[in-house]
Protein backbone atom coordinates (compact mmCIF):
# COMPACT_ATOMS: atom_id res chain seq x y z
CA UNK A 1 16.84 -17.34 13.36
CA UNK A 2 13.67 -15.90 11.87
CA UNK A 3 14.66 -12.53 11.52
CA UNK A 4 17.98 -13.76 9.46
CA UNK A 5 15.76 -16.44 7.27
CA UNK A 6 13.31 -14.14 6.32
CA UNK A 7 15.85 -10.85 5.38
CA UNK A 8 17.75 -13.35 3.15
CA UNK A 9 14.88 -14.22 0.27
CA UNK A 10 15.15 -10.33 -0.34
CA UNK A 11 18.32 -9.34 0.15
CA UNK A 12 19.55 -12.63 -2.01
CA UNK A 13 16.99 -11.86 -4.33
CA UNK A 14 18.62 -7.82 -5.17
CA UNK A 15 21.77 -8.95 -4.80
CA UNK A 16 20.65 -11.70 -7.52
CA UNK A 17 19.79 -9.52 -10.23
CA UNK A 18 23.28 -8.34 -10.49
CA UNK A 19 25.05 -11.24 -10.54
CA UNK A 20 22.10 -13.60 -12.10
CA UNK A 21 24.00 -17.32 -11.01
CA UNK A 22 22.78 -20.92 -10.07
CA UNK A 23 23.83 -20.80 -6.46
CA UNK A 24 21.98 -17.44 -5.21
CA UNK A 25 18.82 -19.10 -7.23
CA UNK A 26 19.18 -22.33 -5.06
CA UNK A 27 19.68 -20.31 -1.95
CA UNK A 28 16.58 -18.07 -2.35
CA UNK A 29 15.05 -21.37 -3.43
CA UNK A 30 15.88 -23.04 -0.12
CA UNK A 31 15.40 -19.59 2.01
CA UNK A 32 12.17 -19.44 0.73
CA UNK A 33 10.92 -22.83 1.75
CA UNK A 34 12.35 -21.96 5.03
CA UNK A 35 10.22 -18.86 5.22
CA UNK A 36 7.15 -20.62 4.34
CA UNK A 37 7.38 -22.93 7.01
CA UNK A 38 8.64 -20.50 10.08
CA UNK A 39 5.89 -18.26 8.74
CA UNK A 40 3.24 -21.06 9.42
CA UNK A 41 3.81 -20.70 12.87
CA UNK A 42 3.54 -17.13 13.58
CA UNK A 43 1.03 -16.32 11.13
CA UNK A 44 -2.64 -15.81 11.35
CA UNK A 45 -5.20 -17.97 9.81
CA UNK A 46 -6.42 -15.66 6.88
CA UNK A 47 -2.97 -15.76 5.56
CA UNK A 48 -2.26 -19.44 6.62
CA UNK A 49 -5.47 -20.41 4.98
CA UNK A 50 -4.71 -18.30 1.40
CA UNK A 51 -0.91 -19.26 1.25
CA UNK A 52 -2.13 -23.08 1.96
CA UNK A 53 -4.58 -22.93 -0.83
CA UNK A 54 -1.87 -20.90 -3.48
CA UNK A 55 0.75 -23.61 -2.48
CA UNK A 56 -1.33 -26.69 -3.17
CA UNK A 57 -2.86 -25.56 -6.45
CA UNK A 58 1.07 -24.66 -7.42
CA UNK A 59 2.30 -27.88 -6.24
CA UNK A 60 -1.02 -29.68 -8.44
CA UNK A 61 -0.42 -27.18 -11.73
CA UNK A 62 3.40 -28.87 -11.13
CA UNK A 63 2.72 -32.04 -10.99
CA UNK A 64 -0.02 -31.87 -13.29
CA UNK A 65 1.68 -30.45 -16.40
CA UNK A 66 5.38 -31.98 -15.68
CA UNK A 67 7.27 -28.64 -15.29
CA UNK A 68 10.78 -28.94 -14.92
CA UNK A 69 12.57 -28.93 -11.50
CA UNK A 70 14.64 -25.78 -12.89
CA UNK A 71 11.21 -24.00 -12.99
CA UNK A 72 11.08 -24.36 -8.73
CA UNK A 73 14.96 -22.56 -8.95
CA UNK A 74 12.86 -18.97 -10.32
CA UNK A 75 9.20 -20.00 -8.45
CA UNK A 76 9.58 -17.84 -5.46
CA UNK A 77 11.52 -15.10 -7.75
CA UNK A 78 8.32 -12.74 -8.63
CA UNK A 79 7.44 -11.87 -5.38
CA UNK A 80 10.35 -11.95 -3.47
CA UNK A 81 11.07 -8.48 -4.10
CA UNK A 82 8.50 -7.22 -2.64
CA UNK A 83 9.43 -8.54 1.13
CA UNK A 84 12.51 -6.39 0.40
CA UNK A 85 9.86 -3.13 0.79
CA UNK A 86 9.41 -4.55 4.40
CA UNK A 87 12.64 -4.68 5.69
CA UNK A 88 13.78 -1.43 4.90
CA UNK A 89 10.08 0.44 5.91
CA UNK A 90 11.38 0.75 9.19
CA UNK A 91 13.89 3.00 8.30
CA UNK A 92 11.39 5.73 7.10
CA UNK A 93 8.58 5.09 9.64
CA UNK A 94 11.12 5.33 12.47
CA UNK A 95 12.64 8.29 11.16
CA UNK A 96 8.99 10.27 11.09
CA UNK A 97 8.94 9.06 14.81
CA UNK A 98 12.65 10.05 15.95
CA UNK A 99 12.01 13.52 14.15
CA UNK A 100 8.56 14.21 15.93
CA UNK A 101 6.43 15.14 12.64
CA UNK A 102 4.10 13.30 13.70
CA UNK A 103 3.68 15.01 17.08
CA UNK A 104 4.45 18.47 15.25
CA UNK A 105 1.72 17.80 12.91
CA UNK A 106 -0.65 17.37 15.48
CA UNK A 107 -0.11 20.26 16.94
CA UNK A 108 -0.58 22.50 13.78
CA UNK A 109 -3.36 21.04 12.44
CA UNK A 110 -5.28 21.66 16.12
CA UNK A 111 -4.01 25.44 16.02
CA UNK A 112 -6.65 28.02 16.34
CA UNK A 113 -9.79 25.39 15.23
CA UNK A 114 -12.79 26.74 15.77
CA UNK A 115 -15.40 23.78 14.13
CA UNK A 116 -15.92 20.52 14.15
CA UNK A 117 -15.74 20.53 10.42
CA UNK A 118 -12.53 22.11 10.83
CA UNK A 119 -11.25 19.61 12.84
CA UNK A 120 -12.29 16.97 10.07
CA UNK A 121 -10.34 18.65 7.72
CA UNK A 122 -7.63 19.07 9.60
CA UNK A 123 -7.67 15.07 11.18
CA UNK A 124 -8.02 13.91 7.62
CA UNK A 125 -4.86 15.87 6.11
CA UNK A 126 -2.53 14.58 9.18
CA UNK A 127 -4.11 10.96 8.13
CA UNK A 128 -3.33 11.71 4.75
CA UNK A 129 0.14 12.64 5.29
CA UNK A 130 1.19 10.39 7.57
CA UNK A 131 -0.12 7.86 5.16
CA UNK A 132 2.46 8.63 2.33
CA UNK A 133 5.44 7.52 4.45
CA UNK A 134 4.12 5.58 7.38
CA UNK A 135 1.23 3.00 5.40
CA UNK A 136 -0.50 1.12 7.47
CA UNK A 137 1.06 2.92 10.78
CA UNK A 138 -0.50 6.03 9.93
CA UNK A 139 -4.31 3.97 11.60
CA UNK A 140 -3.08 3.43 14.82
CA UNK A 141 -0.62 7.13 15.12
CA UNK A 142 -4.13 9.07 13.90
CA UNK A 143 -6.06 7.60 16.07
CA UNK A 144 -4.35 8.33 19.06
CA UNK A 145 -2.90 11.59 18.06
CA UNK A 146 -5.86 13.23 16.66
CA UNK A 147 -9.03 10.74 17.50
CA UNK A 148 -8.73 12.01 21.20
CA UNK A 149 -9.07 15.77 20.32
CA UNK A 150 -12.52 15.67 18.69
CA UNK A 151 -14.76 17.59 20.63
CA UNK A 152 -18.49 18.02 20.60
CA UNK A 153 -19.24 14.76 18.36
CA UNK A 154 -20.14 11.41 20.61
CA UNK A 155 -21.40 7.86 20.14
CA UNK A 156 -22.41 6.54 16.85
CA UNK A 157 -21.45 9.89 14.89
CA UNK A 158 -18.13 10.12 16.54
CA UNK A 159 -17.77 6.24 15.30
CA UNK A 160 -18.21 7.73 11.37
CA UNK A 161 -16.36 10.72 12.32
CA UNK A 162 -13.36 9.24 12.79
CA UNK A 163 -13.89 5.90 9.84
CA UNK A 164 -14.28 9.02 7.04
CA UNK A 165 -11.58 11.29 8.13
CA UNK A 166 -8.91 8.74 8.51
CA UNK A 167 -9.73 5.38 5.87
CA UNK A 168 -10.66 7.92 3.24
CA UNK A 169 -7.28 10.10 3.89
CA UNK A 170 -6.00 6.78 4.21
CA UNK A 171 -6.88 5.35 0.83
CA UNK A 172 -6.12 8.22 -1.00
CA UNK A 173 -3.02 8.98 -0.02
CA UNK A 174 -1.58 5.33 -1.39
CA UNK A 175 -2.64 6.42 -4.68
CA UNK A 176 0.77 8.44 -4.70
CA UNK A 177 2.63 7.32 -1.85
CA UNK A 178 6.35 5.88 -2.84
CA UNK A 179 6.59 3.60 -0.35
CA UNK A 180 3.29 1.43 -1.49
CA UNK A 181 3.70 -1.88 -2.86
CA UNK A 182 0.47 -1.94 -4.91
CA UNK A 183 1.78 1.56 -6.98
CA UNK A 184 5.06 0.00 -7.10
CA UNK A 185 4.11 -3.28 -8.42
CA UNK A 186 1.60 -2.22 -10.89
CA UNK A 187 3.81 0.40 -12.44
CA UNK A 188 6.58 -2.85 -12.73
CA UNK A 189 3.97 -5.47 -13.93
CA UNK A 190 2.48 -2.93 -16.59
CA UNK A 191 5.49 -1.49 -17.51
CA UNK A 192 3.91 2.17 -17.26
CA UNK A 193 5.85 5.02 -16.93
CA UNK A 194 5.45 6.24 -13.40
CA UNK A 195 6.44 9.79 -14.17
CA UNK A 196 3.52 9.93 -16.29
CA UNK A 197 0.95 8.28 -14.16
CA UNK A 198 2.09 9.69 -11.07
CA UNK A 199 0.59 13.11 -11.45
CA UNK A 200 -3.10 12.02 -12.38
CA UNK A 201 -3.06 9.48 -9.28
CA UNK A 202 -2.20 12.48 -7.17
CA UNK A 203 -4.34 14.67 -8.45
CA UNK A 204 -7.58 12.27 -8.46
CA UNK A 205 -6.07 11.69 -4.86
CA UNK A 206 -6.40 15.59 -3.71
CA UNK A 207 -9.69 15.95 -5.85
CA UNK A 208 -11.24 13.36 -3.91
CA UNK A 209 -9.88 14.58 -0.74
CA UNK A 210 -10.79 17.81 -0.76
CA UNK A 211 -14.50 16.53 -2.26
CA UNK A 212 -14.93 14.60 0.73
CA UNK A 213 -13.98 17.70 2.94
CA UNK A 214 -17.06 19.80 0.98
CA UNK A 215 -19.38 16.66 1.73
CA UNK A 216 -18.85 16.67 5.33
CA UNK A 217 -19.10 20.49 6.05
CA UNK A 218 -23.00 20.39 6.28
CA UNK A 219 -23.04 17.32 8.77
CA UNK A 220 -19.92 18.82 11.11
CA UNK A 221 -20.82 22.51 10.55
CA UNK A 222 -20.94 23.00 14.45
CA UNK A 223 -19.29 24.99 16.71
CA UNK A 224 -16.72 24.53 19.38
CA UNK A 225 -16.70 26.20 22.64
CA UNK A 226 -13.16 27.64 23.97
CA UNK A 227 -13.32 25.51 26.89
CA UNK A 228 -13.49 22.27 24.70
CA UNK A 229 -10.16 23.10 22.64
CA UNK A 230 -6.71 22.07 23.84
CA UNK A 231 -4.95 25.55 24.51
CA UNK A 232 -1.71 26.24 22.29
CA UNK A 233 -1.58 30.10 22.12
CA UNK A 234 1.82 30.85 20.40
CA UNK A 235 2.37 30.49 16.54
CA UNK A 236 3.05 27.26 15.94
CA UNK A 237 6.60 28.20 14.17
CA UNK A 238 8.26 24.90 14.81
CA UNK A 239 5.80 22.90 13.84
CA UNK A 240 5.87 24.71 10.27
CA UNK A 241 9.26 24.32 10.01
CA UNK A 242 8.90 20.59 10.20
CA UNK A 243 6.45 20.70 7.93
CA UNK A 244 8.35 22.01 5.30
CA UNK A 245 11.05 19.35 5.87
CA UNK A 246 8.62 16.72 5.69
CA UNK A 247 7.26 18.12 2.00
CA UNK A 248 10.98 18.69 0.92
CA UNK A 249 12.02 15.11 1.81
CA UNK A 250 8.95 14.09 -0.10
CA UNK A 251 10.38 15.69 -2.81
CA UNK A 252 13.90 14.56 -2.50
CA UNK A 253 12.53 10.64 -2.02
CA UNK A 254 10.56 11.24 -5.37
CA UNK A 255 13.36 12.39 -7.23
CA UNK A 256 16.03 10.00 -5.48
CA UNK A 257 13.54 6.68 -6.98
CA UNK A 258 13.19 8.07 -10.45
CA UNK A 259 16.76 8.66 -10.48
CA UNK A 260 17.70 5.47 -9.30
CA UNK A 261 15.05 3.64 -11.58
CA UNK A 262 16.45 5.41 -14.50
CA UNK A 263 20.15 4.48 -13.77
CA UNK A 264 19.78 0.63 -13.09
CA UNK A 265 16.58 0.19 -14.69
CA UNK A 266 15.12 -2.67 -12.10
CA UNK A 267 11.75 -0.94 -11.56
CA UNK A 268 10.38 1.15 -8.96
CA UNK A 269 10.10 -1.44 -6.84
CA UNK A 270 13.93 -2.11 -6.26
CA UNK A 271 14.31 2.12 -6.85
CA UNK A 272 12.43 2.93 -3.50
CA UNK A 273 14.17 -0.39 -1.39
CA UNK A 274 17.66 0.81 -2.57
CA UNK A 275 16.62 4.23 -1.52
CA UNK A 276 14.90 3.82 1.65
CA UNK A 277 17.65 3.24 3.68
CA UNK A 278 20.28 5.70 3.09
CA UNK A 279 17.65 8.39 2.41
CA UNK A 280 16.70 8.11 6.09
CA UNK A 281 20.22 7.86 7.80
CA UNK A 282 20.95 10.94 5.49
CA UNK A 283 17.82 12.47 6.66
CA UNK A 284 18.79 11.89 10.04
CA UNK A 285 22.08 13.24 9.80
CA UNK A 286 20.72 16.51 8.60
CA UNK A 287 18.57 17.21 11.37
CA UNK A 288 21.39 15.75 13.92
CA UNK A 289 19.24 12.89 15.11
CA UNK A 290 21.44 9.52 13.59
CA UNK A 291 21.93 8.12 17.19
CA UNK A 292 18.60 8.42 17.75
CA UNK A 293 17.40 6.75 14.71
CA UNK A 294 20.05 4.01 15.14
CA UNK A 295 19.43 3.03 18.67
CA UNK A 296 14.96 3.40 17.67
CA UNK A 297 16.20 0.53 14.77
CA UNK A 298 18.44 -1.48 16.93
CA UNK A 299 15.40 -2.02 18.80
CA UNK A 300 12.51 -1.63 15.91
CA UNK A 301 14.44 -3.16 12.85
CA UNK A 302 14.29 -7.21 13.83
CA UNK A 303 10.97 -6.59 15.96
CA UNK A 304 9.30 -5.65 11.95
CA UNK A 305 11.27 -8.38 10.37
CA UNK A 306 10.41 -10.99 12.59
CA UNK A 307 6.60 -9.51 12.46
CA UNK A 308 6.94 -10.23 8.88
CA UNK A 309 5.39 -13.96 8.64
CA UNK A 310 2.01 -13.07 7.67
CA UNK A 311 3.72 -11.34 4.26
CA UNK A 312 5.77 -14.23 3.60
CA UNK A 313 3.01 -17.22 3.43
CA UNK A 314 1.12 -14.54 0.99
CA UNK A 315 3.90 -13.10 -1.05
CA UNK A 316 6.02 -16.11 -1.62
CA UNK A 317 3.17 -18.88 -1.66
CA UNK A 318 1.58 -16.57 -4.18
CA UNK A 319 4.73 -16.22 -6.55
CA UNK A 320 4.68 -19.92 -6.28
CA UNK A 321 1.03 -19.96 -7.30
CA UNK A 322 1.36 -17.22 -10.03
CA UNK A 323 4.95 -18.65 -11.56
CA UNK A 324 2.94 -22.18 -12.40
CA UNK A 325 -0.12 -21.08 -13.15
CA UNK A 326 1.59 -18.55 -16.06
CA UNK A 327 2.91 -21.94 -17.43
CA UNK A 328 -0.01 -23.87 -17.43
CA UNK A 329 -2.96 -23.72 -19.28
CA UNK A 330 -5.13 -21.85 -16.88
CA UNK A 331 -3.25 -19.14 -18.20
CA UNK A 332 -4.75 -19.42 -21.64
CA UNK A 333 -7.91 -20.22 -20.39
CA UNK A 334 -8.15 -17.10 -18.68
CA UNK A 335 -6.84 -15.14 -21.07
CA UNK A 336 -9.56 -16.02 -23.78
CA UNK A 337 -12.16 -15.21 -21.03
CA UNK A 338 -10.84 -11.56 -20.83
CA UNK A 339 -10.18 -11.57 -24.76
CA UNK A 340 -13.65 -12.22 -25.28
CA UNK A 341 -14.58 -9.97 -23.12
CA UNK A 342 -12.64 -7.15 -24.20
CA UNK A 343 -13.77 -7.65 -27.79
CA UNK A 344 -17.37 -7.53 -27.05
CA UNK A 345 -17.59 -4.77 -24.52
CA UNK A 346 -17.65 -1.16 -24.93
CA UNK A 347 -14.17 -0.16 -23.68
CA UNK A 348 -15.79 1.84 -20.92
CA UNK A 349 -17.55 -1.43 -19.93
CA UNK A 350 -14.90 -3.58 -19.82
CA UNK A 351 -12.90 -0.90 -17.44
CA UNK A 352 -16.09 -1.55 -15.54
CA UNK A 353 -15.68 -5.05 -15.62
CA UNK A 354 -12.24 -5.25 -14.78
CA UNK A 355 -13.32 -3.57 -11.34
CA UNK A 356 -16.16 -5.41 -10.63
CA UNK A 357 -14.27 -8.46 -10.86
CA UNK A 358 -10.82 -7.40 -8.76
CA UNK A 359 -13.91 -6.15 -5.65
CA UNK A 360 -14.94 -9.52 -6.57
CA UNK A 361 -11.27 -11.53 -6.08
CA UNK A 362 -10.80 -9.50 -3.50
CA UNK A 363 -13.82 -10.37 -1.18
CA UNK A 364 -12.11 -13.84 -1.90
CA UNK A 365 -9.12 -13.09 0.80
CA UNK A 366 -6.77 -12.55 -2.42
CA UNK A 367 -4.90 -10.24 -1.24
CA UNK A 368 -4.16 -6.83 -4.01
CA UNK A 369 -0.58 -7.07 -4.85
CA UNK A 370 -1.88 -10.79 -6.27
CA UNK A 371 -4.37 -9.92 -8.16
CA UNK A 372 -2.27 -7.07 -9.83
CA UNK A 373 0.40 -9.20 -11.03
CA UNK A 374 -1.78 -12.18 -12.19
CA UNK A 375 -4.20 -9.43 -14.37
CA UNK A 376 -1.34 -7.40 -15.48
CA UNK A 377 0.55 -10.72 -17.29
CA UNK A 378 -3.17 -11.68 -18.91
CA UNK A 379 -3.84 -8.43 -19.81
CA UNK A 380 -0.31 -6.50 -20.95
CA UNK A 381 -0.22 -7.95 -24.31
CA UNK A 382 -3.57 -6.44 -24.92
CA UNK A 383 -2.86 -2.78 -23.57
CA UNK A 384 0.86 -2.25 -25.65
CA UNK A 385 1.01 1.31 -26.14
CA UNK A 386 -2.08 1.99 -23.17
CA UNK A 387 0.64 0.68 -20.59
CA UNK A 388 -0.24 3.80 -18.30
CA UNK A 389 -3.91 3.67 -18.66
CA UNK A 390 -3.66 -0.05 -17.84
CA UNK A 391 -1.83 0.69 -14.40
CA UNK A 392 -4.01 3.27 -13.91
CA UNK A 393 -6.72 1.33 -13.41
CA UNK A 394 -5.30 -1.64 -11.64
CA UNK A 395 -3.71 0.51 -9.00
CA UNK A 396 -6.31 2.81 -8.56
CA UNK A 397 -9.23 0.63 -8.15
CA UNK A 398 -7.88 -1.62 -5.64
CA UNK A 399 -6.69 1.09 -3.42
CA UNK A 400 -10.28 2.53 -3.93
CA UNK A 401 -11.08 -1.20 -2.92
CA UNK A 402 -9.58 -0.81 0.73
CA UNK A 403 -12.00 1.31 2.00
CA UNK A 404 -15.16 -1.78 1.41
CA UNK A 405 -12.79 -4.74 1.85
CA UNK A 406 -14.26 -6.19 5.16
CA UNK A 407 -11.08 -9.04 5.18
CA UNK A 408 -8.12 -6.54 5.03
CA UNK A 409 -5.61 -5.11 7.54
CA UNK A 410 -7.33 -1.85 7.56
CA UNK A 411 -10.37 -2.49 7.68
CA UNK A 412 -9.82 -4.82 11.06
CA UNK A 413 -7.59 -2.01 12.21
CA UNK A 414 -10.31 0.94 12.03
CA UNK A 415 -13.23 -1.77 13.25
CA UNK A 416 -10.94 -2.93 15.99
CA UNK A 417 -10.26 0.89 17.10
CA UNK A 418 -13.82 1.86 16.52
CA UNK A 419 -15.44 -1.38 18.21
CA UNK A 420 -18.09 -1.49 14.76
CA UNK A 421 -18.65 -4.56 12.87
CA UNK A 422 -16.72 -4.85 9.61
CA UNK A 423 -20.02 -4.72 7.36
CA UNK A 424 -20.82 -1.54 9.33
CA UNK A 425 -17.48 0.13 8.04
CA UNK A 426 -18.74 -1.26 4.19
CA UNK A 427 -21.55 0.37 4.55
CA UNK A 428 -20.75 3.64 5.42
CA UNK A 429 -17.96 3.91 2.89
CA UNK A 430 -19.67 2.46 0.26
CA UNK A 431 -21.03 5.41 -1.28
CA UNK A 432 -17.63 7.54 -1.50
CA UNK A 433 -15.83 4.07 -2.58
CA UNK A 434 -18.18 3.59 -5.49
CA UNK A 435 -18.00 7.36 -6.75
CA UNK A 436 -14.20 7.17 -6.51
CA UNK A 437 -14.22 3.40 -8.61
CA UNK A 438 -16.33 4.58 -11.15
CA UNK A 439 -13.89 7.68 -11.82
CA UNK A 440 -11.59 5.43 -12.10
CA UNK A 441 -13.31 4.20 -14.82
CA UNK A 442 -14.29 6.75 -16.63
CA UNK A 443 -10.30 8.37 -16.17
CA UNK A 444 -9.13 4.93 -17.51
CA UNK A 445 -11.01 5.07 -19.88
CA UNK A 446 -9.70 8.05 -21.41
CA UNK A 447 -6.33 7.21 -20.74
CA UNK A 448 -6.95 3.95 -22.91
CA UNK A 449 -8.71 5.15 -25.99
């Protein structure tokens, strides 16, 4: 029942914007109420407590300024495409699994390490690669693929060890990954051009990474003993090769959503969940592991739908939220807060500004996918021609933002692995997540002038 109810707001959704009538409207109308109230159940209080609070200002802003019932036909609309990202992401993360990269990774990166530095630098690129297809699964997989190999380092230090060379990675490796919604999104609500923005968020991705390798190699500059490293004495040749099909089916995934965007011309959003799919049964196919992959789903697929609740109160109570609060007047209110602002300020200041105030929203629970929609509407008629710039700096500052954000899913993930109190994780990647926002800034900044 739940896994059905909540893969129909999505899939009616897509299947909406090709046939735009009354009846699939009504249906993800009704689908969506249904989600919200199975979700309620299941989900945890954080997200029970935010989708309660979105809903009930909605339903006020409704009743308040007399909005038509058509408008609750479209309410759940601007989200709703988003859950789509979730039912097809286990496709790809069960596909890394059935082929082994991740194991074969592991195995490379720990070939012939001879420092604990080394084995930093090493940890944070499987992190960081993992990240790009498997999100939030990359946490867990890291730590218990590479967490348990580091030798030498113990207590307190090992506890920091492991927070900066896998939230960091992490972090950084969202900037570009195709599969995250905040990229996604803020490319769609900005109307950038991803093809142009793309290669500056990777490359402030690998400047940062590889900065934060230098930084570390006077604290981890120590030697490890023979005795202390796992033994794997034959070139790792296998574990290249699967390398090299991981980076080529980057590459293929990358062109496949620009391809896609550029035919149909829904957004990047829809691109990657159109794609998603049949890229990984094709994927499969080629490295003769399809029965694998479809008995790993059989089992996977409605376990990560049905694990889905938490999403739905946020995403759809939000669209709810967002859809009535675009037609009331809080919209205009808000919008001559961040005129005024943007006509007084230095343009450098108001980028500033901007990220002061989504670390701010965000310490509030909201979660970033939220707050990039609701800016992007205020602030898009302000930015035409800067589009790029714009996204630049929504995206990039509030995956900077995940790294001190003691209320998200990563941050309870790495304090729950590490057994460290959330405020201890702020603190010791407050410095790094600072530097990164304000180059942020300062990139926006040129990107806007």
């Amino acid at each position: 029942m739940k896994v059905f109810v909540y893969a129909a707001v999505p899939i009616l959704y897509i299947l909406n914007l090709f046939l735009s009538v009354f009846v699939l409207d009504l249906l993800i109308m009704i689908f969506s109420i249904l989600s919200i109230l199975l979700s309620y159940r299941q989900a945890n209080r954080l997200y029970s407590t935010v989708g309660t609070i979105f809903l009930v200002i909605g339903l006020g802003l409704w009743s308040y300024s007399s909005f038509s019932l058509e408008l609750l036909l479209t309410a759940f609309h601007q989200m709703a495409g988003i859950l789509g990202l979730f039912v097809v992401l286990p496709f790809i993360q069960s596909m890394i699994r059935v082929g082994r990269y991740d194991k074969s990774m592991n195995k490379l990166l720990h070939y012939r390490v001879q420092t604990v530095h080394g084995v930093y630098c090493r940890t944070s690129l499987g992190v960081y690669i993992l990240s790009v297809f498997l999100a939030i699964a990359a946490i867990p997989i890291g730590a218990h693929s590479f967490g348990k190999r580091i030798p030498v380092v113990v207590n307190e230090v090992r506890q920091r060890f492991l927070n900066s060379s896998m939230i960091r990675p992490f972090a950084l490796a969202l900037f570009w990954s195709p599969i995250e919604m905040v990229v996604l999104i803020g490319v769609d609500a900005t109307n950038a051009d991803y093809e142009v923005i793309l290669p500056i968020l990777l490359g402030m991705s690998l400047l940062f990474l590889i900065s934060d390798w230098l930084l570390q190699r006077r604290k981890y500059n120590l030697s490890i003993h023979q005795d202390q490293v796992e033994p794997f004495i034959e070139f790792p040749r296998k574990e290249i090769k699967k390398s090299l099909q991981l980076l080529i089916a980057i590459l293929l995934l990358f062109g496949a959503v620009v391809l896609v965007n550029r035919l149909f011309g829904y957004g990047m959003l829809i691109s990657i969940i159109f794609i998603l799919a049949p890229f990984s049964l094709v994927w499969s196919v080629c490295i003769r592991k399809l029965p694998l992959l479809l008995r790993r789903l059989k089992r996977t697929w409605p376990e990560g739908v049905e694990k889905m609740a938490n999403f739905n109160l946020l995403f759809l109570s939000a669209s709810f939220f967002l859809t009535m609060v675009q037609k009331s007047p809080i919209s205009e209110l808000l919008n001559r807060i961040l005129v005024a602002q943007f006509n007084y300020m230095h343009l450098l200041i108001f980028c500033i500004f901007v990220s002061l105030m989504l670390w701010f929203l965000s310490y509030l629970g909201i979660h970033a996918v939220v707050l990039i929609v609701l800016l992007a509407n205020i602030l898009n008629p302000f930015f035409v021609g800067n589009e790029n710039g714009l996204a630049f700096l929504l995206i990039a500052t509030l995956l900077a933002l995940l790294m001190v954000n003691p209320f998200n899913v990563v941050s309870s993930m790495m304090t729950s692995i590490l057994g460290i109190h959330p405020i201890k994780l702020v603190r010791w990647n407050l410095g790094f997540a600072v530097c990164l926002i304000l180059a942020v800034d300062l990139i926006a900044y040129v990107l806007l002038l």
